[in-house]
N, C-alpha and C. Protein backbone atom coordinates (compact mmCIF):
# COMPACT_ATOMS: atom_id res chain seq x y z
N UNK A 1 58.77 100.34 18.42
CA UNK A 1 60.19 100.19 18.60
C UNK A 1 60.76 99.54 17.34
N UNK A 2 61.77 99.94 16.94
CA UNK A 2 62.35 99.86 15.51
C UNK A 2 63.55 98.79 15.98
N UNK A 3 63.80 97.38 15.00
CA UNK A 3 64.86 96.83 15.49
C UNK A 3 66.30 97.53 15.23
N UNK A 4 67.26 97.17 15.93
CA UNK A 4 68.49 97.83 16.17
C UNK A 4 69.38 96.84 14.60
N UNK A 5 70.12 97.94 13.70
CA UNK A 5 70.51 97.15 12.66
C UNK A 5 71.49 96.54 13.29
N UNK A 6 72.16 95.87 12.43
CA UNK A 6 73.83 94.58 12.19
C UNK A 6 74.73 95.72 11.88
N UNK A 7 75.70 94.92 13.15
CA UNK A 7 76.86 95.80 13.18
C UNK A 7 77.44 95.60 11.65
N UNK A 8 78.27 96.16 10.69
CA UNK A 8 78.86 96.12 9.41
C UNK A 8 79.66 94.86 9.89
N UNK A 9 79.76 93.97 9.14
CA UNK A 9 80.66 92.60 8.70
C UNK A 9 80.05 91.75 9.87
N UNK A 10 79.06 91.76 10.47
CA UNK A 10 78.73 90.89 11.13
C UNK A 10 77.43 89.91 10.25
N UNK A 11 77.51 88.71 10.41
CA UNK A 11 76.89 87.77 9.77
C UNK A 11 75.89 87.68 10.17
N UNK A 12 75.04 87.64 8.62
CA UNK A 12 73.53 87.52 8.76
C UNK A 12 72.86 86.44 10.05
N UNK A 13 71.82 86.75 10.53
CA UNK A 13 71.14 85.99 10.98
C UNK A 13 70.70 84.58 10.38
N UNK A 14 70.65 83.40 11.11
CA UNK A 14 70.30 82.65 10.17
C UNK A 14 68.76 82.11 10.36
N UNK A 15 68.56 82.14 9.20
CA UNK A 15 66.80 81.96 8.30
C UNK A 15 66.69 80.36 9.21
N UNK A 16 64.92 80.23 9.72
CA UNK A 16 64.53 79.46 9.92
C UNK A 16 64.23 78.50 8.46
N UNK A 17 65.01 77.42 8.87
CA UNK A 17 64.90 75.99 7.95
C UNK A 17 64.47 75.04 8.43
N UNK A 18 63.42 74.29 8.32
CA UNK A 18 62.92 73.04 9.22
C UNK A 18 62.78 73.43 10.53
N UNK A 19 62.95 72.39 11.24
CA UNK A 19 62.95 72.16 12.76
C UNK A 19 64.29 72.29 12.82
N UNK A 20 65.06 72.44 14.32
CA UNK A 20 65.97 72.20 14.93
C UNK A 20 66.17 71.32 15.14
N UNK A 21 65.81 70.23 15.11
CA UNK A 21 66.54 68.45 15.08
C UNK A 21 67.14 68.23 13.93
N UNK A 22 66.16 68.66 12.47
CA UNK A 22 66.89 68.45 11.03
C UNK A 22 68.12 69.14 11.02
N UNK A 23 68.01 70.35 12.18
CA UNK A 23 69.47 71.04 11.60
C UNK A 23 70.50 70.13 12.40
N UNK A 24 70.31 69.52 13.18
CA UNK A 24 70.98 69.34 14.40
C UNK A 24 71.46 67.70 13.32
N UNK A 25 70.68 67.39 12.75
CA UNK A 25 71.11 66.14 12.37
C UNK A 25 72.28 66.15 10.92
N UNK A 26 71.78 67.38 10.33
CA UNK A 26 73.18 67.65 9.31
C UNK A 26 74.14 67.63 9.48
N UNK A 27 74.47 67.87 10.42
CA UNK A 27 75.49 68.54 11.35
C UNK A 27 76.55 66.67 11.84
N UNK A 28 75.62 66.05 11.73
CA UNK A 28 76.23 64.04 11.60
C UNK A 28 76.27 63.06 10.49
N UNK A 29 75.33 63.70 9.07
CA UNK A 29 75.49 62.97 8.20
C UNK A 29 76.43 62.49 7.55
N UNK A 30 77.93 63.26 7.40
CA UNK A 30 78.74 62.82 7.00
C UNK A 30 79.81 62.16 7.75
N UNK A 31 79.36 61.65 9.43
CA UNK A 31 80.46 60.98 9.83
C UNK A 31 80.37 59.12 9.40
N UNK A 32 81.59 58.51 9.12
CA UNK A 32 81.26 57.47 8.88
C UNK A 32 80.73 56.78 9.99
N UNK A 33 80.41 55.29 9.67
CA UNK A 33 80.28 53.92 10.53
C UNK A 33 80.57 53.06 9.98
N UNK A 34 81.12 52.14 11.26
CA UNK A 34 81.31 50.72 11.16
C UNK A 34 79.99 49.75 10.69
N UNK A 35 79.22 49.51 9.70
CA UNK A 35 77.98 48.37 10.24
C UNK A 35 78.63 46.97 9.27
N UNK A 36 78.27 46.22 10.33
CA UNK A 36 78.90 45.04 10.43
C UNK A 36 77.42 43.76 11.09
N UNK A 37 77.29 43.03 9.83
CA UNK A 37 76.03 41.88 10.12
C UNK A 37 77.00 40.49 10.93
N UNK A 38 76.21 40.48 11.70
CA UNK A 38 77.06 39.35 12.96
C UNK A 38 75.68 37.94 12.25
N UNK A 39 76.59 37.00 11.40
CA UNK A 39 76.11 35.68 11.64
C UNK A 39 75.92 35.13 13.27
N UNK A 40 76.86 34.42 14.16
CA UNK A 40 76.94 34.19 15.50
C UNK A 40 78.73 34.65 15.65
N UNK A 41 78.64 33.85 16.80
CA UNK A 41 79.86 34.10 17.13
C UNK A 41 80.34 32.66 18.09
N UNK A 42 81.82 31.91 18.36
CA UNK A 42 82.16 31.17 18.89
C UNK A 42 83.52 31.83 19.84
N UNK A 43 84.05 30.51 20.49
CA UNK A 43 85.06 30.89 21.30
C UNK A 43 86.02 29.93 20.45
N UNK A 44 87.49 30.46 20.11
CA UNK A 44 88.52 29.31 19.88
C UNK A 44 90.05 29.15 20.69
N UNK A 45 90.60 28.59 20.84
CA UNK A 45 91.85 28.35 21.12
C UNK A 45 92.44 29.04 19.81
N UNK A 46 93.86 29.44 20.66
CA UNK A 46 94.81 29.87 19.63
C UNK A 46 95.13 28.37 18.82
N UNK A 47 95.50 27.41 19.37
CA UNK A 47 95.82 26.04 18.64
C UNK A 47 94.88 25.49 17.96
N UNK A 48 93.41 25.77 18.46
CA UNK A 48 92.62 25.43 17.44
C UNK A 48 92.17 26.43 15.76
N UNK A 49 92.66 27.59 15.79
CA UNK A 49 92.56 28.95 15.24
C UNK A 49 93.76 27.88 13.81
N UNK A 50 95.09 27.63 14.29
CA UNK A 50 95.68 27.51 13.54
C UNK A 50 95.55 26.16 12.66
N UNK A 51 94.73 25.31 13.12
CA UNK A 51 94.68 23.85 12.53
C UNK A 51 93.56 24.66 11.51
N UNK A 52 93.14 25.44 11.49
CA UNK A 52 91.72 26.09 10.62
C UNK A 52 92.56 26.01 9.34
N UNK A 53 91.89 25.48 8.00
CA UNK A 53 92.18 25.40 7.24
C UNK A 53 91.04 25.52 6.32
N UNK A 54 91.63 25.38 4.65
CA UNK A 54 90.22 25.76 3.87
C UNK A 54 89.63 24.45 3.80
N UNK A 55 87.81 24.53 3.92
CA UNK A 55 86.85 23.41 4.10
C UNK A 55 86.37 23.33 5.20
N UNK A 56 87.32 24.03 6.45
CA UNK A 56 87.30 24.09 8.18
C UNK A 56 85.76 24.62 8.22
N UNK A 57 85.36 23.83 9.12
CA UNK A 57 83.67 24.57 10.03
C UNK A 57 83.93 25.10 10.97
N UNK A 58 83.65 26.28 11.17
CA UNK A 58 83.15 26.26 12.74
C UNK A 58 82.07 27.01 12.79
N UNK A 59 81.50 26.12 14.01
CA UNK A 59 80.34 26.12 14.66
C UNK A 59 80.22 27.33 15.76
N UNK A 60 79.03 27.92 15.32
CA UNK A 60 78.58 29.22 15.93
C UNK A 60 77.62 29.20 16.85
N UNK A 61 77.05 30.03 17.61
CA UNK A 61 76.41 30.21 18.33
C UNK A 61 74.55 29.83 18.34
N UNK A 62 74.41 30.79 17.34
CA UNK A 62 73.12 30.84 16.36
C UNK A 62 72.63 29.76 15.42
N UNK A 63 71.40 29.54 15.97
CA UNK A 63 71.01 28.09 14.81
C UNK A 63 70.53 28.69 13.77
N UNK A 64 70.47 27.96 12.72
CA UNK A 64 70.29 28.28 11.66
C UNK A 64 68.88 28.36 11.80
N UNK A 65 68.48 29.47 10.81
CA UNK A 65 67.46 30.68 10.63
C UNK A 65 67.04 31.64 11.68
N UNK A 66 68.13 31.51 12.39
CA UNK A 66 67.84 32.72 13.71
C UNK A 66 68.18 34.23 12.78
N UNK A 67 67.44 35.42 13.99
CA UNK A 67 67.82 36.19 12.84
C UNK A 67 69.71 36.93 12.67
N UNK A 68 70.24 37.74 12.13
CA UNK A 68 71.15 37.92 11.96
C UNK A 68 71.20 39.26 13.15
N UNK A 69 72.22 39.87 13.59
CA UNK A 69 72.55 40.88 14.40
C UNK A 69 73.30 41.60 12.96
N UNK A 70 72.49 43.28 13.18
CA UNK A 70 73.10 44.42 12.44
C UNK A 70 73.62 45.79 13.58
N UNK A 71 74.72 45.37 13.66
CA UNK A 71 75.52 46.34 14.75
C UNK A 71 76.11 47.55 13.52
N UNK A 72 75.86 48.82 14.74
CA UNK A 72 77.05 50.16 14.14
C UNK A 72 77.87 50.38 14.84
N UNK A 73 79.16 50.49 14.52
CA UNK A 73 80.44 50.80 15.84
C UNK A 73 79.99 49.73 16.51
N UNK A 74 79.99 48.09 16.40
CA UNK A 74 79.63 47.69 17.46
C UNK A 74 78.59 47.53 18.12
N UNK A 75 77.58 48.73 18.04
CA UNK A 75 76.90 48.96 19.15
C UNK A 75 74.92 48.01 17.95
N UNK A 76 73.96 47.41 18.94
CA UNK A 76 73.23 46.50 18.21
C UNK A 76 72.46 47.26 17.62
N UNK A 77 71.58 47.63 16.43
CA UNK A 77 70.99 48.64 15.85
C UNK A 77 69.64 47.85 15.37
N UNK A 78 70.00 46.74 14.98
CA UNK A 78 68.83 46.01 14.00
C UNK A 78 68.89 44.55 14.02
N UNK A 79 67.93 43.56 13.55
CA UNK A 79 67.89 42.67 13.55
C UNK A 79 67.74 42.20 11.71
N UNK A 80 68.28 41.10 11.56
CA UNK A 80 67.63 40.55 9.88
C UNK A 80 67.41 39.13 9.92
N UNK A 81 67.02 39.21 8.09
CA UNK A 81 66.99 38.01 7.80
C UNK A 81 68.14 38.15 6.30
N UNK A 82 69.31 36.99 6.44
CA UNK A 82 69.83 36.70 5.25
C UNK A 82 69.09 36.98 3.25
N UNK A 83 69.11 37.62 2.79
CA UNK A 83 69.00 37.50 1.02
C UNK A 83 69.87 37.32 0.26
N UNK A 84 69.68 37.24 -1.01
CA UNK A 84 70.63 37.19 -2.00
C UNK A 84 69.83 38.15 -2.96
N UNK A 85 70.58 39.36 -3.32
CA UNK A 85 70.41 40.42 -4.53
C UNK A 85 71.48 40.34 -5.26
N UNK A 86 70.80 40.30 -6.43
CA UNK A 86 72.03 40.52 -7.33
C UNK A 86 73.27 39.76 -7.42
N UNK A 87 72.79 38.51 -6.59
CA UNK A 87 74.17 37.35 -6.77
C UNK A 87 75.19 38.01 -5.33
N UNK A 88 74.67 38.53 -4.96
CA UNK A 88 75.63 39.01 -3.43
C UNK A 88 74.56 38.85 -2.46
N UNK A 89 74.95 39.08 -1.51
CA UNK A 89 74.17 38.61 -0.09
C UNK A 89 74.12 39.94 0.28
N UNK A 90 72.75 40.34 1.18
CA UNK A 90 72.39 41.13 1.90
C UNK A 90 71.46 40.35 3.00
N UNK A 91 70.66 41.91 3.58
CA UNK A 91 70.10 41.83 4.96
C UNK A 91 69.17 42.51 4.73
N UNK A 92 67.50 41.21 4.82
CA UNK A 92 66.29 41.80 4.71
C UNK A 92 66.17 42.66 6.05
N UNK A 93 65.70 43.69 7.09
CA UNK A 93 65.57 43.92 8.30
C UNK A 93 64.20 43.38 8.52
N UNK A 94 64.27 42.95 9.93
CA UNK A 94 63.33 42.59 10.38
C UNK A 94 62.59 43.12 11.44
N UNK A 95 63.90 43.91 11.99
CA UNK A 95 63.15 44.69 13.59
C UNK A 95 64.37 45.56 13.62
N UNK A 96 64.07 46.95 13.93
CA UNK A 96 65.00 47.98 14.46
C UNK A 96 64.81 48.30 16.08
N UNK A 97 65.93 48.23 16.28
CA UNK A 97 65.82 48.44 17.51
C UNK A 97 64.97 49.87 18.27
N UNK A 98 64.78 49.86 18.83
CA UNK A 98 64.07 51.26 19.61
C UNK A 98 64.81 52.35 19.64
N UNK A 99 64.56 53.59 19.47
CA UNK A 99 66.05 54.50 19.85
C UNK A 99 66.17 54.70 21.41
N UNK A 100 65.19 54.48 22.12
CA UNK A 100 65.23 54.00 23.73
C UNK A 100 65.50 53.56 23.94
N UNK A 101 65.47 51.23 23.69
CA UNK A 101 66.40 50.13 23.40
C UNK A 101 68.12 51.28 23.15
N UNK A 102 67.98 51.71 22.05
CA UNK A 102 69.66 51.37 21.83
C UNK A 102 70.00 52.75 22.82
N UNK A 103 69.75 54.03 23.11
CA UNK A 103 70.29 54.59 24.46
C UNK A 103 70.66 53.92 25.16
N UNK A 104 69.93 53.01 26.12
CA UNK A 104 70.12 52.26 27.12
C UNK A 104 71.14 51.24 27.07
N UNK A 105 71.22 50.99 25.76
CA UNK A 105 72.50 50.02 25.12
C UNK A 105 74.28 50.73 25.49
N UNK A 106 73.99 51.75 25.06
CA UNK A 106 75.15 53.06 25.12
C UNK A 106 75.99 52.90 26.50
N UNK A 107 74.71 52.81 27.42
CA UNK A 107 75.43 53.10 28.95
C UNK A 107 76.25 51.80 29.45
């Protein structure tokens, strides 16, 4: 049995490339994200918000050398530890979350 040709102007078939997950994942590389490293976090009064001035502390949640929270959109992705490169601050990672962990996060 002989295959049946392509109708005229109808588009080629498309050629196996990788797996179907790689394709499936191109298809998201270019949307952005939010990632955002969470030192801790506190609660304030609006009246206390405004006495904040420069030199002001406030006191967070997290003791010092806990590790840092690396959220995307919000949502928790990773864990770190504080560096300094290059005279700027970054985030060594220390633990990624599971992609099972963060599903379950989703709901």
């Amino acid at each position: 049995m002989t295959p049946t040709p392509e109708p005229a102007g109808a588009p080629p078939a498309p050629e196996p490339s990788g797996s179907a997950a790689s394709v499936n994942l191109e298809f998201i590389l270019d949307i952005p994200l939010e990632v955002t490293v969470e030192l801790g976090r506190t609660k304030l009064l609006v009246h206390e918000l405004l006495k904040l001035g420069q030199g002001s502390v406030i006191e967070l949640t997290k003791l010092a050398g806990e590790t840092l929270d690396v959220l995307a959109n919000q949502k928790l992705i990773a864990r770190g530890e504080a560096v300094v490169v290059n005279e700027k601050f970054g985030v060594r990672l220390t633990e990624v979350v599971s992609p099972m962990e963060r599903i379950e996060r989703l709901k």
